[in-house]
N, C-alpha and C. Protein backbone atom coordinates (compact mmCIF):
# COMPACT_ATOMS: atom_id res chain seq x y z
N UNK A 1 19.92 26.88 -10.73
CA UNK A 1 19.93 25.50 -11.18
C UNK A 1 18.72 24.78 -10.57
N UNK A 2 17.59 24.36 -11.55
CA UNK A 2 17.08 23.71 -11.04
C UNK A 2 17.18 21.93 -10.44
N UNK A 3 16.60 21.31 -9.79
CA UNK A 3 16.50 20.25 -8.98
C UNK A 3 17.00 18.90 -9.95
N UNK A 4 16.50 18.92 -11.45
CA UNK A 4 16.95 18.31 -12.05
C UNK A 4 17.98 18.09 -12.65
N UNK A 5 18.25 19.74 -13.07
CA UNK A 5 19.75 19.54 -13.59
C UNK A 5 21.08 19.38 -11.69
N UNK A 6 20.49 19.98 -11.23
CA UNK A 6 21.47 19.49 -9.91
C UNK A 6 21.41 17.89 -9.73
N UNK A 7 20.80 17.09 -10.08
CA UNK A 7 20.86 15.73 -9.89
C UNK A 7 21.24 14.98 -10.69
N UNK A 8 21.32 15.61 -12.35
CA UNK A 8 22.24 15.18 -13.05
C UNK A 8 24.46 15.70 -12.86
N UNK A 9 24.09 16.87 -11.76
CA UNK A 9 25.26 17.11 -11.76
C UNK A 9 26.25 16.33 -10.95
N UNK A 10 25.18 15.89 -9.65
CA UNK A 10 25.55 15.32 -8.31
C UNK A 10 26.13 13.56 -9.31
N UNK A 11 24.79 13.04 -10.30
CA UNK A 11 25.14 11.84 -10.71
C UNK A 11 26.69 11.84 -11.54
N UNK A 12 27.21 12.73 -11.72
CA UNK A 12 28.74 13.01 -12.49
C UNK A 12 29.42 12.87 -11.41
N UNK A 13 29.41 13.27 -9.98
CA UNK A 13 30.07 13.48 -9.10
C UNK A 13 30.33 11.50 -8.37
N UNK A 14 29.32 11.24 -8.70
CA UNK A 14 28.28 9.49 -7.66
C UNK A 14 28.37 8.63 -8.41
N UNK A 15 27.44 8.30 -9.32
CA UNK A 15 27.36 7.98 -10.43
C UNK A 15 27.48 7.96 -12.03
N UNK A 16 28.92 7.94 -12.02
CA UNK A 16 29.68 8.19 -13.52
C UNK A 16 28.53 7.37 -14.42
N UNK A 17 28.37 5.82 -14.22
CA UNK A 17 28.05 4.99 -15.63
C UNK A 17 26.57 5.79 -16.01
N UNK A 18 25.89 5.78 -14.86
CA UNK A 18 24.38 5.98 -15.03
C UNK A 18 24.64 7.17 -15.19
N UNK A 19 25.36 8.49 -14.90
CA UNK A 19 25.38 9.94 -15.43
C UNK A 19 25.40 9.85 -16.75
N UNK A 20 26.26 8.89 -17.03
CA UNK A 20 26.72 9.45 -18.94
C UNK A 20 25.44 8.63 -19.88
N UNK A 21 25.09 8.12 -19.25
CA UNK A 21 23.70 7.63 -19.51
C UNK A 21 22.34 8.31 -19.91
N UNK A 22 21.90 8.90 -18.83
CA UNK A 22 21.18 10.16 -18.47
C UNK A 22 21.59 11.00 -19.65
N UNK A 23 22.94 11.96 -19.19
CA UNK A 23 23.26 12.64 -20.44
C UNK A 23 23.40 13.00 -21.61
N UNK A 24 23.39 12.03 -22.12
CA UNK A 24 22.87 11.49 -23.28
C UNK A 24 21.41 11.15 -24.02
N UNK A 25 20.68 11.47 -22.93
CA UNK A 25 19.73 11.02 -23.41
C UNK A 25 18.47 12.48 -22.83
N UNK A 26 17.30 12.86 -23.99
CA UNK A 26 16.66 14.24 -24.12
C UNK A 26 15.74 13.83 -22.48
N UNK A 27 15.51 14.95 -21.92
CA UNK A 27 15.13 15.08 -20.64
C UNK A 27 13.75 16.46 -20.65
N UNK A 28 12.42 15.92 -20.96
CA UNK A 28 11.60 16.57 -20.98
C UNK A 28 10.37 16.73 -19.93
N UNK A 29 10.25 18.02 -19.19
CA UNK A 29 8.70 18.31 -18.14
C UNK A 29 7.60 17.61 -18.76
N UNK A 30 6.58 16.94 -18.26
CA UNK A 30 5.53 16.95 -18.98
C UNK A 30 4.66 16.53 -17.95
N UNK A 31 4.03 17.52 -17.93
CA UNK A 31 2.81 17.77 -16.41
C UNK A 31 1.94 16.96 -16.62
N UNK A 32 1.47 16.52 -17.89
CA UNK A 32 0.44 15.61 -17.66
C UNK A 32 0.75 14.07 -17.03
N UNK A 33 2.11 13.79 -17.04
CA UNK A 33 2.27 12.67 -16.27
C UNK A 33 2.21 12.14 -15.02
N UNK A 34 2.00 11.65 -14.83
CA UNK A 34 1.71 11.40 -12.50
C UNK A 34 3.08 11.57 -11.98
N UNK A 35 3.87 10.76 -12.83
CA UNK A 35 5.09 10.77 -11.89
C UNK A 35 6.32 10.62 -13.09
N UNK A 36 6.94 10.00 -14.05
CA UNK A 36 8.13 9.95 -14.65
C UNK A 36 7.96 9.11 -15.84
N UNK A 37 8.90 8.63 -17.28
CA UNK A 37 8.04 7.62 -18.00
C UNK A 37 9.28 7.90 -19.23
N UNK A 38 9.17 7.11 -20.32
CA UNK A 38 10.43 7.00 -21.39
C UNK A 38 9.45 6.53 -22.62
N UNK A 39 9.69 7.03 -23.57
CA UNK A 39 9.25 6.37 -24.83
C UNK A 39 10.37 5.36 -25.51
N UNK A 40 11.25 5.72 -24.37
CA UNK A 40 12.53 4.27 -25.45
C UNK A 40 13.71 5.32 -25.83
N UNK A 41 13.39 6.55 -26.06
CA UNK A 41 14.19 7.34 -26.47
C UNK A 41 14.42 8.63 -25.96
N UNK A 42 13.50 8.97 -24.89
CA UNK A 42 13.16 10.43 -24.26
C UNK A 42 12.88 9.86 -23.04
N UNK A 43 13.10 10.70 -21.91
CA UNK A 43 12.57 10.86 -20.69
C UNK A 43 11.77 11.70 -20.54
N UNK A 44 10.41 11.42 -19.76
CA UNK A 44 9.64 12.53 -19.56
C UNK A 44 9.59 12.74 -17.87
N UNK A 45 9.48 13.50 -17.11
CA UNK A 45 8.77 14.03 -15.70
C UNK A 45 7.83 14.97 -15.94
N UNK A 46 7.21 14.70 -14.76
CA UNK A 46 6.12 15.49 -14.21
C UNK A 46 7.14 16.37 -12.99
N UNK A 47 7.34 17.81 -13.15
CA UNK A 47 7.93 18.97 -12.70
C UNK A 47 7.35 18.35 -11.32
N UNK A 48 6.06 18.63 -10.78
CA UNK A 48 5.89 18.43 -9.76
C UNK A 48 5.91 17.16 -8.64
N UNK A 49 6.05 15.97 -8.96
CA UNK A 49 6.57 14.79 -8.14
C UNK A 49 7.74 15.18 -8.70
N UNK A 50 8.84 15.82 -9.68
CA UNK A 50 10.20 15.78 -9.07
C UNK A 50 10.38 16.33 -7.76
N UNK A 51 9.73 17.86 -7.65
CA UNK A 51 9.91 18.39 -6.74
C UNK A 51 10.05 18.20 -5.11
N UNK A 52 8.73 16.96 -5.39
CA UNK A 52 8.41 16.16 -4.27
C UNK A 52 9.34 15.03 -3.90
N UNK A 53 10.35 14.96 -4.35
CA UNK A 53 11.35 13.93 -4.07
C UNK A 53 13.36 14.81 -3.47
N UNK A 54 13.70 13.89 -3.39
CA UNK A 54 14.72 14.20 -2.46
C UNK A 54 16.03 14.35 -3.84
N UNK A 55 17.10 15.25 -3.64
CA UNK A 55 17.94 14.79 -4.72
C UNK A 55 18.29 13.44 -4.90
N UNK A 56 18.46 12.76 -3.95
CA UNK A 56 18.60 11.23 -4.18
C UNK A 56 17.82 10.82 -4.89
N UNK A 57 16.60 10.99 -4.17
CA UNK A 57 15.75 10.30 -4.91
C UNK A 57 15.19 10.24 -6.63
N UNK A 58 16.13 11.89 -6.86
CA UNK A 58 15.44 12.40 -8.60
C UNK A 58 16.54 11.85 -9.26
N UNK A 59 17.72 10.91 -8.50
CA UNK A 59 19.23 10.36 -9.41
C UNK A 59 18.57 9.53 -9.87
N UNK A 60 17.44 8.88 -8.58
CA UNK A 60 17.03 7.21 -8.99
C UNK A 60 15.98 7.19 -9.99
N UNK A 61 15.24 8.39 -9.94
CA UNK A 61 14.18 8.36 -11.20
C UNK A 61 14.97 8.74 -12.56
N UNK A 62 15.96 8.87 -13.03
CA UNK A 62 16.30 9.17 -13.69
C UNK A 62 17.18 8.08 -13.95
N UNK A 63 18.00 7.49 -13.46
CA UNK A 63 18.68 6.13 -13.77
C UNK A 63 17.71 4.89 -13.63
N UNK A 64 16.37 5.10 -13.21
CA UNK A 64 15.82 4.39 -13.33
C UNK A 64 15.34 4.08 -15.00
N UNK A 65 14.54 5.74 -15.07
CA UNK A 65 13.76 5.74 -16.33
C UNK A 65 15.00 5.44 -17.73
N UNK A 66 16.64 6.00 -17.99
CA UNK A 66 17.31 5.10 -19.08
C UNK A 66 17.61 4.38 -18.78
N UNK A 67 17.55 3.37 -17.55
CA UNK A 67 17.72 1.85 -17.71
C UNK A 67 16.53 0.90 -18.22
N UNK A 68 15.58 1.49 -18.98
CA UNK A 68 14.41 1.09 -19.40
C UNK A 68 14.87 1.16 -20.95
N UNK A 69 15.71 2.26 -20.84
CA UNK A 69 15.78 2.45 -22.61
C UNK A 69 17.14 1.52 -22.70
N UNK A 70 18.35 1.64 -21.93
CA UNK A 70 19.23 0.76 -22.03
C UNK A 70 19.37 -1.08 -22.27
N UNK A 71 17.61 -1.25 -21.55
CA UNK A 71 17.52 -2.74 -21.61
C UNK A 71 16.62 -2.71 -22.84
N UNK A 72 16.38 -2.02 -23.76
CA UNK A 72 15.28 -2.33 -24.61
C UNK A 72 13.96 -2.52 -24.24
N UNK A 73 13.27 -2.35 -23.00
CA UNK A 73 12.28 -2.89 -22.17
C UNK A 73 11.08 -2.39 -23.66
N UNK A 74 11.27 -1.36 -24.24
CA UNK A 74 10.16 -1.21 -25.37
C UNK A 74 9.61 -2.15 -26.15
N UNK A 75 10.87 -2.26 -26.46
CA UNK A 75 11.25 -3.66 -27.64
C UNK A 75 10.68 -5.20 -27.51
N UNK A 76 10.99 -5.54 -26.02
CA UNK A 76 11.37 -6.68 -25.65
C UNK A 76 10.08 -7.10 -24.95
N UNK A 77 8.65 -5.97 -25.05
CA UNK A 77 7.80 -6.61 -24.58
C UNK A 77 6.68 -7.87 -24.89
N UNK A 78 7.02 -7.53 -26.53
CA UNK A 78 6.48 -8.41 -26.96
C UNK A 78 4.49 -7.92 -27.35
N UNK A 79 4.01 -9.29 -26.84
CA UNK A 79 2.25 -9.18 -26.50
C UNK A 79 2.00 -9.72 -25.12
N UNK A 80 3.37 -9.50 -24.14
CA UNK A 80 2.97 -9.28 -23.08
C UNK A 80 1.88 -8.20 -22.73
N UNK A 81 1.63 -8.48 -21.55
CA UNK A 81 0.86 -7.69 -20.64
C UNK A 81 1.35 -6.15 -20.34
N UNK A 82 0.98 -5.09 -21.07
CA UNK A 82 1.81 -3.57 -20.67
C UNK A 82 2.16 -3.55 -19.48
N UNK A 83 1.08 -3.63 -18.35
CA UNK A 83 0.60 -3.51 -17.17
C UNK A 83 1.84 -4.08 -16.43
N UNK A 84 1.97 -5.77 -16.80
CA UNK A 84 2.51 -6.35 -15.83
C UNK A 84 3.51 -6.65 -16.38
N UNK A 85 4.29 -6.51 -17.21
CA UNK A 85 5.69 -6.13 -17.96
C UNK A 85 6.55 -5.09 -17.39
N UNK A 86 5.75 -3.89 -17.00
CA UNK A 86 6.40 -2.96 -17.07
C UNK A 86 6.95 -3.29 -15.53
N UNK A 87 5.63 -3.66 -15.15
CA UNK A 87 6.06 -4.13 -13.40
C UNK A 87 7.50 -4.86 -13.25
N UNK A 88 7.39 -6.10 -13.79
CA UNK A 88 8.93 -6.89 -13.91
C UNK A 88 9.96 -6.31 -14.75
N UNK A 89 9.62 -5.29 -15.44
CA UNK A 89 10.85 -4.01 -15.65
C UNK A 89 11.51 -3.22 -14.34
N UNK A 90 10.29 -3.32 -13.43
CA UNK A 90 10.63 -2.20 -12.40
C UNK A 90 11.28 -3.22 -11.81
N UNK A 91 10.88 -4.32 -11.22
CA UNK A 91 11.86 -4.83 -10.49
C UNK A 91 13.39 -5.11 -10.66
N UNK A 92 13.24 -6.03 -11.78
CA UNK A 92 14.74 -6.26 -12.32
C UNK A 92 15.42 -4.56 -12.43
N UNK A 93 15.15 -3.57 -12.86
CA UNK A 93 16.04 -2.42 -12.78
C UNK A 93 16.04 -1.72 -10.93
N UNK A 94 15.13 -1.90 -10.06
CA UNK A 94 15.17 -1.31 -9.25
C UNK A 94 16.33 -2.26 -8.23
N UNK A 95 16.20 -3.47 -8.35
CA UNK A 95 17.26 -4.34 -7.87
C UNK A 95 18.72 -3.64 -8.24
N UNK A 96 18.74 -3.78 -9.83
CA UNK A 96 20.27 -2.92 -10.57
C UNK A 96 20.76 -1.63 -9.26
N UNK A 97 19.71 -1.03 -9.66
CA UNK A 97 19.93 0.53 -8.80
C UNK A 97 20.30 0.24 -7.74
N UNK A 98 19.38 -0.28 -6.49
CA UNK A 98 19.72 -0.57 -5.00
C UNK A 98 21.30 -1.10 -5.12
N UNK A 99 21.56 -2.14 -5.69
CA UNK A 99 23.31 -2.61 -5.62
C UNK A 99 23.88 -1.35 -6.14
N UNK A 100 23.52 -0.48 -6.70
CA UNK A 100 24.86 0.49 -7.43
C UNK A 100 24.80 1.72 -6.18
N UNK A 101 23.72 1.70 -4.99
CA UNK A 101 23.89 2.21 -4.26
C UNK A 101 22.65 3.73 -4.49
N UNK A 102 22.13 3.07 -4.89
CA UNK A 102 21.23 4.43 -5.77
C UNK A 102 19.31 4.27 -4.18
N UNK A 103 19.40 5.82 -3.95
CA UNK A 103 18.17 5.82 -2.67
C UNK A 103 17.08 5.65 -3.44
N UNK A 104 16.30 4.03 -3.66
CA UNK A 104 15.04 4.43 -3.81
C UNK A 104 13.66 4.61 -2.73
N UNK A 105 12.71 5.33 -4.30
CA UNK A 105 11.77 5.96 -3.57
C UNK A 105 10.81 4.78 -2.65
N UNK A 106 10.37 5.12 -1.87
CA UNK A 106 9.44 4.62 -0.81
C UNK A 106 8.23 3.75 -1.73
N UNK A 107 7.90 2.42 -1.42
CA UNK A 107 7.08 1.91 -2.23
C UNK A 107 7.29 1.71 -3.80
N UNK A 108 8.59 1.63 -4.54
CA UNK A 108 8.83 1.21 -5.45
C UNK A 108 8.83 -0.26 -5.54
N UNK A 109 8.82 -0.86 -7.16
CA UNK A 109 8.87 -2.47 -7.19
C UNK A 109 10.24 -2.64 -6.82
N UNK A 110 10.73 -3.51 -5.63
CA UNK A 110 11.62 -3.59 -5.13
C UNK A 110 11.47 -4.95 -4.26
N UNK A 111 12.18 -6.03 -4.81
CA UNK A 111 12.31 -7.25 -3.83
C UNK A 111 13.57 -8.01 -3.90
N UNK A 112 14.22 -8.77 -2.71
CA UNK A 112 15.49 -9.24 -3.31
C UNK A 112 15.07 -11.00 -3.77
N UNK A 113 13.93 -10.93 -4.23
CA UNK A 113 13.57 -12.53 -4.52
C UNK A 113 13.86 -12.40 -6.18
N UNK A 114 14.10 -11.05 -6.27
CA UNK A 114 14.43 -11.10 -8.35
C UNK A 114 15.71 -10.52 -8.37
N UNK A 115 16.71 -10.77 -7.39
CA UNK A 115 17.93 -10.48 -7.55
C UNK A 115 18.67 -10.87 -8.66
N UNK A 116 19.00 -10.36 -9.59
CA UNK A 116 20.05 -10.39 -10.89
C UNK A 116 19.11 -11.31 -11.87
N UNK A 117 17.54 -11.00 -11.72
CA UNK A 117 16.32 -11.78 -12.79
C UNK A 117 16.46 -10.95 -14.11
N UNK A 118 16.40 -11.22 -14.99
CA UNK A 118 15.48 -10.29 -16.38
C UNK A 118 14.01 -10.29 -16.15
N UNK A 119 13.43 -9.33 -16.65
CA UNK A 119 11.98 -8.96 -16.43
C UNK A 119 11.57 -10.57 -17.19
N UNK A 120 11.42 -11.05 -18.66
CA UNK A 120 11.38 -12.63 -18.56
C UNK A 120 10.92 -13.49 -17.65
N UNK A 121 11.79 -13.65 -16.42
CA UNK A 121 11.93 -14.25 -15.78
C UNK A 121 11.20 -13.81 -14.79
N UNK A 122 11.47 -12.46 -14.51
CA UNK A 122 10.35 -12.41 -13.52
C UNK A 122 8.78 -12.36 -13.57
């Protein structure tokens, strides 16, 4: 079993809502990426920064990346800024995660000044 599917197994065990989430949704390697990413409908990783992360840490990239597809963040950007959209995506979902108890990674967008914000707002 590799690292990924063990962290979808552990999230069945931890995290029911965000497991059946995940599960549901196609889970594809793709090396050319730096680190993790969603078209709205797919998850992609880069094999190697999974590796480089802790099982905790591959629950949170993964409940991270379908809570992007769960909020519509595709949809909802508008002619915002890609750049700095995606940023106030990260926050408002990385906030979600930290309360559901989920380890994030070191240097993620993470502040409690956008506690319970929509990206919008932030």
């Amino acid at each position: 079993m590799n690292k990924m599917q063990k962290a979808k197994a552990k999230m069945l065990l931890t995290q029911i809502f965000f497991a059946t989430l995940v599960m549901s949704t196609p889970i594809i390697a793709e090396a050319s990426l730096p680190t993790a990413g969603t078209d709205m409908l797919t998850i992609f990783y880069n094999p190697a920064f999974i590796e480089g992360l802790t099982l905790p840490q591959v629950m949170f990239v993964l409940a991270h990346e379908v809570m992007h597809i769960v909020f519509k963040h595709g949809l909802r950007r508008g002619s915002r800024n890609h750049k700095l959209w995606n940023i106030s995506c990260d926050y408002a979902i990385n906030y979600i995660l930290h309360e559901a108890g989920f380890e994030l990674i070191p240097g993620c967008m993470f502040d409690t000044r956008f506690a319970s914000m929509p990206a919008e707002q932030i």
